[in-house]
Each structure stands twice: as structure tokens, then as C-alpha cells.
PDB file of N, CA and C in Angstrom:
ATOM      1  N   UNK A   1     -74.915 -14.731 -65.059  1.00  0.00           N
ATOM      2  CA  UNK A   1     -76.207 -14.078 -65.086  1.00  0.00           C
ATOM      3  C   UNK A   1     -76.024 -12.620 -64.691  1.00  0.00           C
ATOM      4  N   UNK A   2     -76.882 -11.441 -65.274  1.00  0.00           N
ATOM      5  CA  UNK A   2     -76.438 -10.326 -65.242  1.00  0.00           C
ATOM      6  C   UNK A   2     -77.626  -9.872 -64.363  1.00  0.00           C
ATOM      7  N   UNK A   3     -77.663  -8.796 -63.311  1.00  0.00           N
ATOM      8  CA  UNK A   3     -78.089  -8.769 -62.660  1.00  0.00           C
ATOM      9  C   UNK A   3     -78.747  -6.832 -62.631  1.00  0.00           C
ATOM     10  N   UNK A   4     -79.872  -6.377 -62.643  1.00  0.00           N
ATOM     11  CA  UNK A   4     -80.021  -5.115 -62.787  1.00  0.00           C
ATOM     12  C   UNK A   4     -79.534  -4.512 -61.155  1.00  0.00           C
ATOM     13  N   UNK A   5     -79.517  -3.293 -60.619  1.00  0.00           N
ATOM     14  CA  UNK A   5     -79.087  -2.332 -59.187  1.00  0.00           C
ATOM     15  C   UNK A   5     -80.638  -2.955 -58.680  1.00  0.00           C
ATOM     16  N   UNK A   6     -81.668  -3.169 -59.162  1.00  0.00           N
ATOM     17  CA  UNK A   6     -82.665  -3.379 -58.579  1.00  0.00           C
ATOM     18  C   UNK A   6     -82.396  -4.957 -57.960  1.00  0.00           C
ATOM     19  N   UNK A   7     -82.002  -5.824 -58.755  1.00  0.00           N
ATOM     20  CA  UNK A   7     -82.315  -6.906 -58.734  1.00  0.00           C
ATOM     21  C   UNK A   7     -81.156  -7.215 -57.664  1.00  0.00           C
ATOM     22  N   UNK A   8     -79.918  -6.668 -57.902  1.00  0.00           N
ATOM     23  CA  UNK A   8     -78.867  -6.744 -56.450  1.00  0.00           C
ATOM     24  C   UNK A   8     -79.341  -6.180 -55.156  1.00  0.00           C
ATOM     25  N   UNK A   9     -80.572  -4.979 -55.467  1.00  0.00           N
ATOM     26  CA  UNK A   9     -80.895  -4.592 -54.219  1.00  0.00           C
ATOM     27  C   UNK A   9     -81.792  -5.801 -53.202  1.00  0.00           C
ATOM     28  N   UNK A  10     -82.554  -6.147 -54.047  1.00  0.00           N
ATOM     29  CA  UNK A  10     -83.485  -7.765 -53.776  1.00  0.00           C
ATOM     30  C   UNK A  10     -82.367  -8.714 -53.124  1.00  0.00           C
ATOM     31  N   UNK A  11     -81.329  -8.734 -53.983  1.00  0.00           N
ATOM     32  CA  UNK A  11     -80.403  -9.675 -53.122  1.00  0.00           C
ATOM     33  C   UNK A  11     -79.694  -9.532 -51.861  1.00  0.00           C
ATOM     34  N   UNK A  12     -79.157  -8.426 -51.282  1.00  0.00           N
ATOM     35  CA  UNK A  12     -78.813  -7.602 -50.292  1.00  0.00           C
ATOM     36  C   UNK A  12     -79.922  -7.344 -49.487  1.00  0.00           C
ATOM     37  N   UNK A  13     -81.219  -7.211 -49.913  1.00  0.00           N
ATOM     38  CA  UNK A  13     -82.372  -7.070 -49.271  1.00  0.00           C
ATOM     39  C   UNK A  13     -82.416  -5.526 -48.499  1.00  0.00           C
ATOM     40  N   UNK A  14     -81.636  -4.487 -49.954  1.00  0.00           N
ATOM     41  CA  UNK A  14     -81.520  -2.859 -49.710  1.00  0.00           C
ATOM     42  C   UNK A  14     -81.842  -1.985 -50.428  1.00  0.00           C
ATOM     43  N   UNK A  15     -81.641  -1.188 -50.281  1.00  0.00           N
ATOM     44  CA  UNK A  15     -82.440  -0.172 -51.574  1.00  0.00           C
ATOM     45  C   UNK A  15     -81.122  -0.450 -52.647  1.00  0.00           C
ATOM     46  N   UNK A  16     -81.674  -0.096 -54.075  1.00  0.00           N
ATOM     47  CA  UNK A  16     -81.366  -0.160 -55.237  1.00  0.00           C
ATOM     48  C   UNK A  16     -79.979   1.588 -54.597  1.00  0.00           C
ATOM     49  N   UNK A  17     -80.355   2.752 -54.471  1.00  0.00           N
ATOM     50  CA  UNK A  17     -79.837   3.496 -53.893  1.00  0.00           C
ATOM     51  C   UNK A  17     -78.151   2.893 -53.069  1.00  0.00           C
ATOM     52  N   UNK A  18     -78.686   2.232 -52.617  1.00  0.00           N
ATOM     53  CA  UNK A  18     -77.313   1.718 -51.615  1.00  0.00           C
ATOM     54  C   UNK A  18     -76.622   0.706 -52.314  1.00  0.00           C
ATOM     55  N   UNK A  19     -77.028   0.167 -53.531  1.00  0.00           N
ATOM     56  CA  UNK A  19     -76.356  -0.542 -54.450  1.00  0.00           C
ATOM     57  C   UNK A  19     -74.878   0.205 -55.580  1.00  0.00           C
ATOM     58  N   UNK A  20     -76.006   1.316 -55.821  1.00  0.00           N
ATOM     59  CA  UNK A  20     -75.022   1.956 -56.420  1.00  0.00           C
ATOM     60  C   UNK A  20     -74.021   2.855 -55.579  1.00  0.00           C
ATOM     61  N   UNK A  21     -74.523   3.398 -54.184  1.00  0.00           N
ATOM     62  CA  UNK A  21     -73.384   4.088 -53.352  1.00  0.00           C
ATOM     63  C   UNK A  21     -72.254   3.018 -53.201  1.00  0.00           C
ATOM     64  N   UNK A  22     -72.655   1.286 -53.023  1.00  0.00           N
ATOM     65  CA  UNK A  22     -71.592   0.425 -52.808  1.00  0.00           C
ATOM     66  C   UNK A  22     -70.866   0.172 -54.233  1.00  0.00           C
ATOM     67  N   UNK A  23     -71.225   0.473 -55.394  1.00  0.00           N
ATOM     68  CA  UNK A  23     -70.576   0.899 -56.636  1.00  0.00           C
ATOM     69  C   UNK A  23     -69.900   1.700 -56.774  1.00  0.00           C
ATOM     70  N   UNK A  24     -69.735   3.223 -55.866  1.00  0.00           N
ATOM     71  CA  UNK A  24     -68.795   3.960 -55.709  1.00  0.00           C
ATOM     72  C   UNK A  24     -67.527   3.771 -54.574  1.00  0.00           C
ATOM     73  N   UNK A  25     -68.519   3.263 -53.475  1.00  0.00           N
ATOM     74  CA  UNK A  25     -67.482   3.943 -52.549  1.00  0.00           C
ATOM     75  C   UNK A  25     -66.732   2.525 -51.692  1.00  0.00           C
ATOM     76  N   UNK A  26     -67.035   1.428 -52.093  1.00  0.00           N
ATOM     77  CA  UNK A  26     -66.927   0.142 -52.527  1.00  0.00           C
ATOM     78  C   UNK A  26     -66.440  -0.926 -53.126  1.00  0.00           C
ATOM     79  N   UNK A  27     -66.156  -0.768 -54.100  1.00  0.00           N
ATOM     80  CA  UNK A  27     -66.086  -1.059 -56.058  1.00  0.00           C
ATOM     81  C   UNK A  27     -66.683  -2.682 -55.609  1.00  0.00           C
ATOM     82  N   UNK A  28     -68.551  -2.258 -55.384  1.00  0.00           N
ATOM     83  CA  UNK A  28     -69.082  -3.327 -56.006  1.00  0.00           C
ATOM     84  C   UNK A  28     -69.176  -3.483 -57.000  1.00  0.00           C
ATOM     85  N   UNK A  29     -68.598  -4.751 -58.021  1.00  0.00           N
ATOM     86  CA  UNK A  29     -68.224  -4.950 -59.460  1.00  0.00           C
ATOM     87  C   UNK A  29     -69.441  -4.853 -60.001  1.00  0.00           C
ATOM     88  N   UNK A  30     -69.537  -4.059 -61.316  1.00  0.00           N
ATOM     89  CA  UNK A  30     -70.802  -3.713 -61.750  1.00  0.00           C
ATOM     90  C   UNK A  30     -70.018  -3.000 -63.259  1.00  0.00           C
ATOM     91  N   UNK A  31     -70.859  -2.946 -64.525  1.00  0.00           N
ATOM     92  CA  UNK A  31     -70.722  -2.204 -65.870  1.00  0.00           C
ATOM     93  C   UNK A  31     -71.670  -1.787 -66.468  1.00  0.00           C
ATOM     94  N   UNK A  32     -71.450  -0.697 -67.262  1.00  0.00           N
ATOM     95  CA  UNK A  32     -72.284  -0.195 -67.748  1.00  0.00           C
ATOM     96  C   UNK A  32     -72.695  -0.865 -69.582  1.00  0.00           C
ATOM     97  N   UNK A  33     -73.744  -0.824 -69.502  1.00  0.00           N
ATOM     98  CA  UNK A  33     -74.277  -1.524 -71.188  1.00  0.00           C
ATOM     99  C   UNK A  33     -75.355  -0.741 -70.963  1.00  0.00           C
ATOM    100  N   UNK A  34     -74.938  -0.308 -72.876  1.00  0.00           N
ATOM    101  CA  UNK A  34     -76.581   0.871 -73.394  1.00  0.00           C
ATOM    102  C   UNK A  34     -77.414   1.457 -72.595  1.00  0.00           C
ATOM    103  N   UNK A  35     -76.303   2.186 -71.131  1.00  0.00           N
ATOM    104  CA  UNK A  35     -76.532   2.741 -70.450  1.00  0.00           C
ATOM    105  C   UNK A  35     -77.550   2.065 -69.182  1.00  0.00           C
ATOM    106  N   UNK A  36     -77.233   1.179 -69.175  1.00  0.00           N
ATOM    107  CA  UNK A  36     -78.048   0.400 -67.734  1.00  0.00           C
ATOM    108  C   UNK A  36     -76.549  -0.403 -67.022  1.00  0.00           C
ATOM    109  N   UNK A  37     -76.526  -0.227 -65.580  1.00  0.00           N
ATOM    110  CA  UNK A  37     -75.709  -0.711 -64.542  1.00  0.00           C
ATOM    111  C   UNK A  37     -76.226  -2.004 -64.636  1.00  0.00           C
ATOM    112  N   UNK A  38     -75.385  -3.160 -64.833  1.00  0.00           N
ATOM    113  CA  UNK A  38     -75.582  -4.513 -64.781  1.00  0.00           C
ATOM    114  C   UNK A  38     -74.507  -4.971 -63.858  1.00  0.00           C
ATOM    115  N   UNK A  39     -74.493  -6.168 -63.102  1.00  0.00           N
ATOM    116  CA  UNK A  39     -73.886  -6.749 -61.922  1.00  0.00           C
ATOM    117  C   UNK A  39     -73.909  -8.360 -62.852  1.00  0.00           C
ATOM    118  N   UNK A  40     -72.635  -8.844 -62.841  1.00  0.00           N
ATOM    119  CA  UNK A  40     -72.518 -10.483 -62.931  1.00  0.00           C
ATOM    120  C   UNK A  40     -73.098 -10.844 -61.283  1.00  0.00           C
ATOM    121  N   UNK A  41     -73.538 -12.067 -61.216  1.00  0.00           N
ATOM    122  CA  UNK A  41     -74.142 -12.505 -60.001  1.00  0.00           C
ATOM    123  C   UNK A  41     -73.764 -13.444 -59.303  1.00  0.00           C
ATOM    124  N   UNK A  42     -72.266 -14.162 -60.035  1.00  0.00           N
ATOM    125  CA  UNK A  42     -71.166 -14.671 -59.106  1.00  0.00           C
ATOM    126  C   UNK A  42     -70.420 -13.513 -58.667  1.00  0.00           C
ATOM    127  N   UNK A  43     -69.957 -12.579 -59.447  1.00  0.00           N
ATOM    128  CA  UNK A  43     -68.987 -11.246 -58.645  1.00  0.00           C
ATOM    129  C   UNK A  43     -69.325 -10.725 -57.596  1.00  0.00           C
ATOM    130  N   UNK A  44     -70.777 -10.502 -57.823  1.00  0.00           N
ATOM    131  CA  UNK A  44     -71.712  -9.927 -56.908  1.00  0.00           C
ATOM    132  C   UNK A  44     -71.482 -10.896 -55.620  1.00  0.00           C
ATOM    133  N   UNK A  45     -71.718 -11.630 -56.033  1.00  0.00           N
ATOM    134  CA  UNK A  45     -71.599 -13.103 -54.733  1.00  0.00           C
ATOM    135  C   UNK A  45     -70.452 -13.154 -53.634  1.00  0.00           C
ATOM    136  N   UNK A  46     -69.759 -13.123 -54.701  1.00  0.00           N
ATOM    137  CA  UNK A  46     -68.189 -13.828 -54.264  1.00  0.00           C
ATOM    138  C   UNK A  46     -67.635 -11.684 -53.529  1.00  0.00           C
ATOM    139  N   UNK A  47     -67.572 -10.870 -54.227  1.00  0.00           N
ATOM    140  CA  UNK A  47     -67.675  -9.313 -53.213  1.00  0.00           C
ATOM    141  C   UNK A  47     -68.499  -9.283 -52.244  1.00  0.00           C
ATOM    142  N   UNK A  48     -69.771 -10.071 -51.902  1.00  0.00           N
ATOM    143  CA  UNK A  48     -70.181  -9.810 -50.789  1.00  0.00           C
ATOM    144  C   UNK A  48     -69.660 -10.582 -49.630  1.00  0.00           C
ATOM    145  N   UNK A  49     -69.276 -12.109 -50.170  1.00  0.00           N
ATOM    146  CA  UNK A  49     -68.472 -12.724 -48.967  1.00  0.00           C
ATOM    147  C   UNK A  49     -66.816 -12.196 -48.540  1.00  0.00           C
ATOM    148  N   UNK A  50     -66.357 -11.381 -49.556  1.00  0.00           N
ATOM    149  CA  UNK A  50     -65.007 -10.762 -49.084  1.00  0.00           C
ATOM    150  C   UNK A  50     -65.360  -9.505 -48.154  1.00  0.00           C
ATOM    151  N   UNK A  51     -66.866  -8.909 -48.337  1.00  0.00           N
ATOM    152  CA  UNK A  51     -66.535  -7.590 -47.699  1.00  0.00           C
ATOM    153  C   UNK A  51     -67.596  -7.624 -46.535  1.00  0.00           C
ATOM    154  N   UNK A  52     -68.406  -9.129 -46.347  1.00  0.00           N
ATOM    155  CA  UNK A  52     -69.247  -9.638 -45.370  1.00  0.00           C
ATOM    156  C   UNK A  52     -70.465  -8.735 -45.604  1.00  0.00           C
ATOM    157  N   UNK A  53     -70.847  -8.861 -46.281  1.00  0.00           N
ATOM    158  CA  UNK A  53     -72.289  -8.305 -46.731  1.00  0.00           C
ATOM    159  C   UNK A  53     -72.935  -9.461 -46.387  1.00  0.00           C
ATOM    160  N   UNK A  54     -73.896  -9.014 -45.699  1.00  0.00           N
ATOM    161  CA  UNK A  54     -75.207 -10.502 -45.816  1.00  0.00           C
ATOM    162  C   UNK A  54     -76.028 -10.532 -46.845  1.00  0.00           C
ATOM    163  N   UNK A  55     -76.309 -11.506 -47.447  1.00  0.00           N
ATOM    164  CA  UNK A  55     -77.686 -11.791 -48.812  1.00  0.00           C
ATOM    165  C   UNK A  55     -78.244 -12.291 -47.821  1.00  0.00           C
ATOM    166  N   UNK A  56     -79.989 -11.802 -48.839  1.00  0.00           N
ATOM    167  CA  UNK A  56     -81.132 -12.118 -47.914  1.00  0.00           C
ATOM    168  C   UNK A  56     -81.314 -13.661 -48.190  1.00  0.00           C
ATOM    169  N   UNK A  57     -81.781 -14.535 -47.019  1.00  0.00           N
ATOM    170  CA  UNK A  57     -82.467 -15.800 -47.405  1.00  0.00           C
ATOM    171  C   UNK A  57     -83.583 -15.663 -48.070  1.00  0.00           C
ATOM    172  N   UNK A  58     -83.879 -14.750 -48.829  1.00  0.00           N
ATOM    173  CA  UNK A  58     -84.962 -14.954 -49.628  1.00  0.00           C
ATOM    174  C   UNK A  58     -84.238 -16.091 -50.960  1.00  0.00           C
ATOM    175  N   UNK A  59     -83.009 -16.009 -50.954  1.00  0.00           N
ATOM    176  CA  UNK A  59     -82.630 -15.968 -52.422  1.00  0.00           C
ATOM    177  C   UNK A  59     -81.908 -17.512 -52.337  1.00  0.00           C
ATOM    178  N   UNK A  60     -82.463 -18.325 -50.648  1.00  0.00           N
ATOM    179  CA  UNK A  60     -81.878 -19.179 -51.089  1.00  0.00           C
ATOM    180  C   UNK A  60     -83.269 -20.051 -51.307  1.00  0.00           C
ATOM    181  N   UNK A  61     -84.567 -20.031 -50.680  1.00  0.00           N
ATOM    182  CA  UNK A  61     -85.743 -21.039 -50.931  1.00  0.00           C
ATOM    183  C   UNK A  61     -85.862 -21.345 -52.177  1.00  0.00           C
ATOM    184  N   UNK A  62     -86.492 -22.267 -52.218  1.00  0.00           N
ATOM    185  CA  UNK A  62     -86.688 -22.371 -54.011  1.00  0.00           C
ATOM    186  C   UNK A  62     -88.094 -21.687 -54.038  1.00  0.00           C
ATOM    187  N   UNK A  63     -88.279 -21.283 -55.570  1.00  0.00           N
ATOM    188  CA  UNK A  63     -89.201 -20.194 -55.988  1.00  0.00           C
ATOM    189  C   UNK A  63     -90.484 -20.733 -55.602  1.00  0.00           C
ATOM    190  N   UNK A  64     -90.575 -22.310 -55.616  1.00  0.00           N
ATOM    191  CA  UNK A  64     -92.174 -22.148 -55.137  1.00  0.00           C
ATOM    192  C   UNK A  64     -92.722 -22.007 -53.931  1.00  0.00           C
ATOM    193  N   UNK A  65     -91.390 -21.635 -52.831  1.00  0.00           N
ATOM    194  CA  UNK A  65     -91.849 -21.399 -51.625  1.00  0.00           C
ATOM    195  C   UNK A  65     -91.678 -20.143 -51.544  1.00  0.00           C
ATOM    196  N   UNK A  66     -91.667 -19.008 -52.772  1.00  0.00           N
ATOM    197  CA  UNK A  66     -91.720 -17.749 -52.491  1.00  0.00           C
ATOM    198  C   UNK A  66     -90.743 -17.003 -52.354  1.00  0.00           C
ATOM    199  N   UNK A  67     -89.523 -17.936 -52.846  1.00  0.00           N
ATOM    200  CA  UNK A  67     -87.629 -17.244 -52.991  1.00  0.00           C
ATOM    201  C   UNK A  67     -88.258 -16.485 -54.410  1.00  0.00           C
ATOM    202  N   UNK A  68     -87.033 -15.706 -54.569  1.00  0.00           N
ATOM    203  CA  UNK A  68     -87.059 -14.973 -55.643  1.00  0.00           C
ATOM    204  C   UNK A  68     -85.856 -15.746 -56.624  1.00  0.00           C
ATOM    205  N   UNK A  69     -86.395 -15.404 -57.521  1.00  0.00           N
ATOM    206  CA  UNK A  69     -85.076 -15.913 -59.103  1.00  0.00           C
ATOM    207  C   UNK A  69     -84.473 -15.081 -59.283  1.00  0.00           C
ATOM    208  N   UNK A  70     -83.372 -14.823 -58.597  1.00  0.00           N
ATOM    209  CA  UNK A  70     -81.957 -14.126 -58.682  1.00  0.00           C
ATOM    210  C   UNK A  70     -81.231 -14.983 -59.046  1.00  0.00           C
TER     211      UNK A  70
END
């Protein structure tokens, strides 16, 4: 699943901003298509447990208790 800087920011529970600084200075795995930054959302996953990033528990409830569909 491909993931927009916004939609990783939701997951990190950070600004979209600090998504892409961790795209530079970082190499949170991320590519560019027809000019939009997209994130796979196991890479995304699996880089945040190597570099201990916390994801928000929003993303683990299920949606009808108000998690988000990441």
C-alpha cells in the first residue's frame, strides 16, 4: 500500500514537513511518481522499528472506533 508524506505524517502522528526532512536526512524509504512522494507502508513500518520511531496508536484501533485507514 502506497502511502502519501501526509498520510505517513498521520502515522508518525507529525507534520507531513518532518516526513520529508526524515526523507533527507534519514533515508526514510519513499519515491517519487508523476511527481508526488509516495511511501510503501511495510518499508515505512519496518524503518521505523529499525530507527525506533514510534507510530501513533491511532493506527492500530479498528476504524470504527475512530483508528484511521493507513
Amino acid at each position: 500500500m502506497k502511502l502519501t508524506a501526509s498520510d505517513a505524517g498521520a502515522l508518525f502522528d507529525v507534520d507531513e514537513s518532518t516526513v520529508y526532512r526524515w526523507i533527507e536526512e534519514r533515508a526514510l524509504p519513499a519515491e517519487r511518481i508523476a511527481g508526488r512522494t509516495l511511501l510503501n507502508r511495510a518499508a515505512v513500518l519496518e524503518w521505523a522499528t529499525e530507527n525506533r520511531v514510534a507510530i501513533s496508536e491511532r493506527v492500530f484501533r479498528p476504524a470504527e472506533a475512530g483508528g484511521e485507514r493507513l
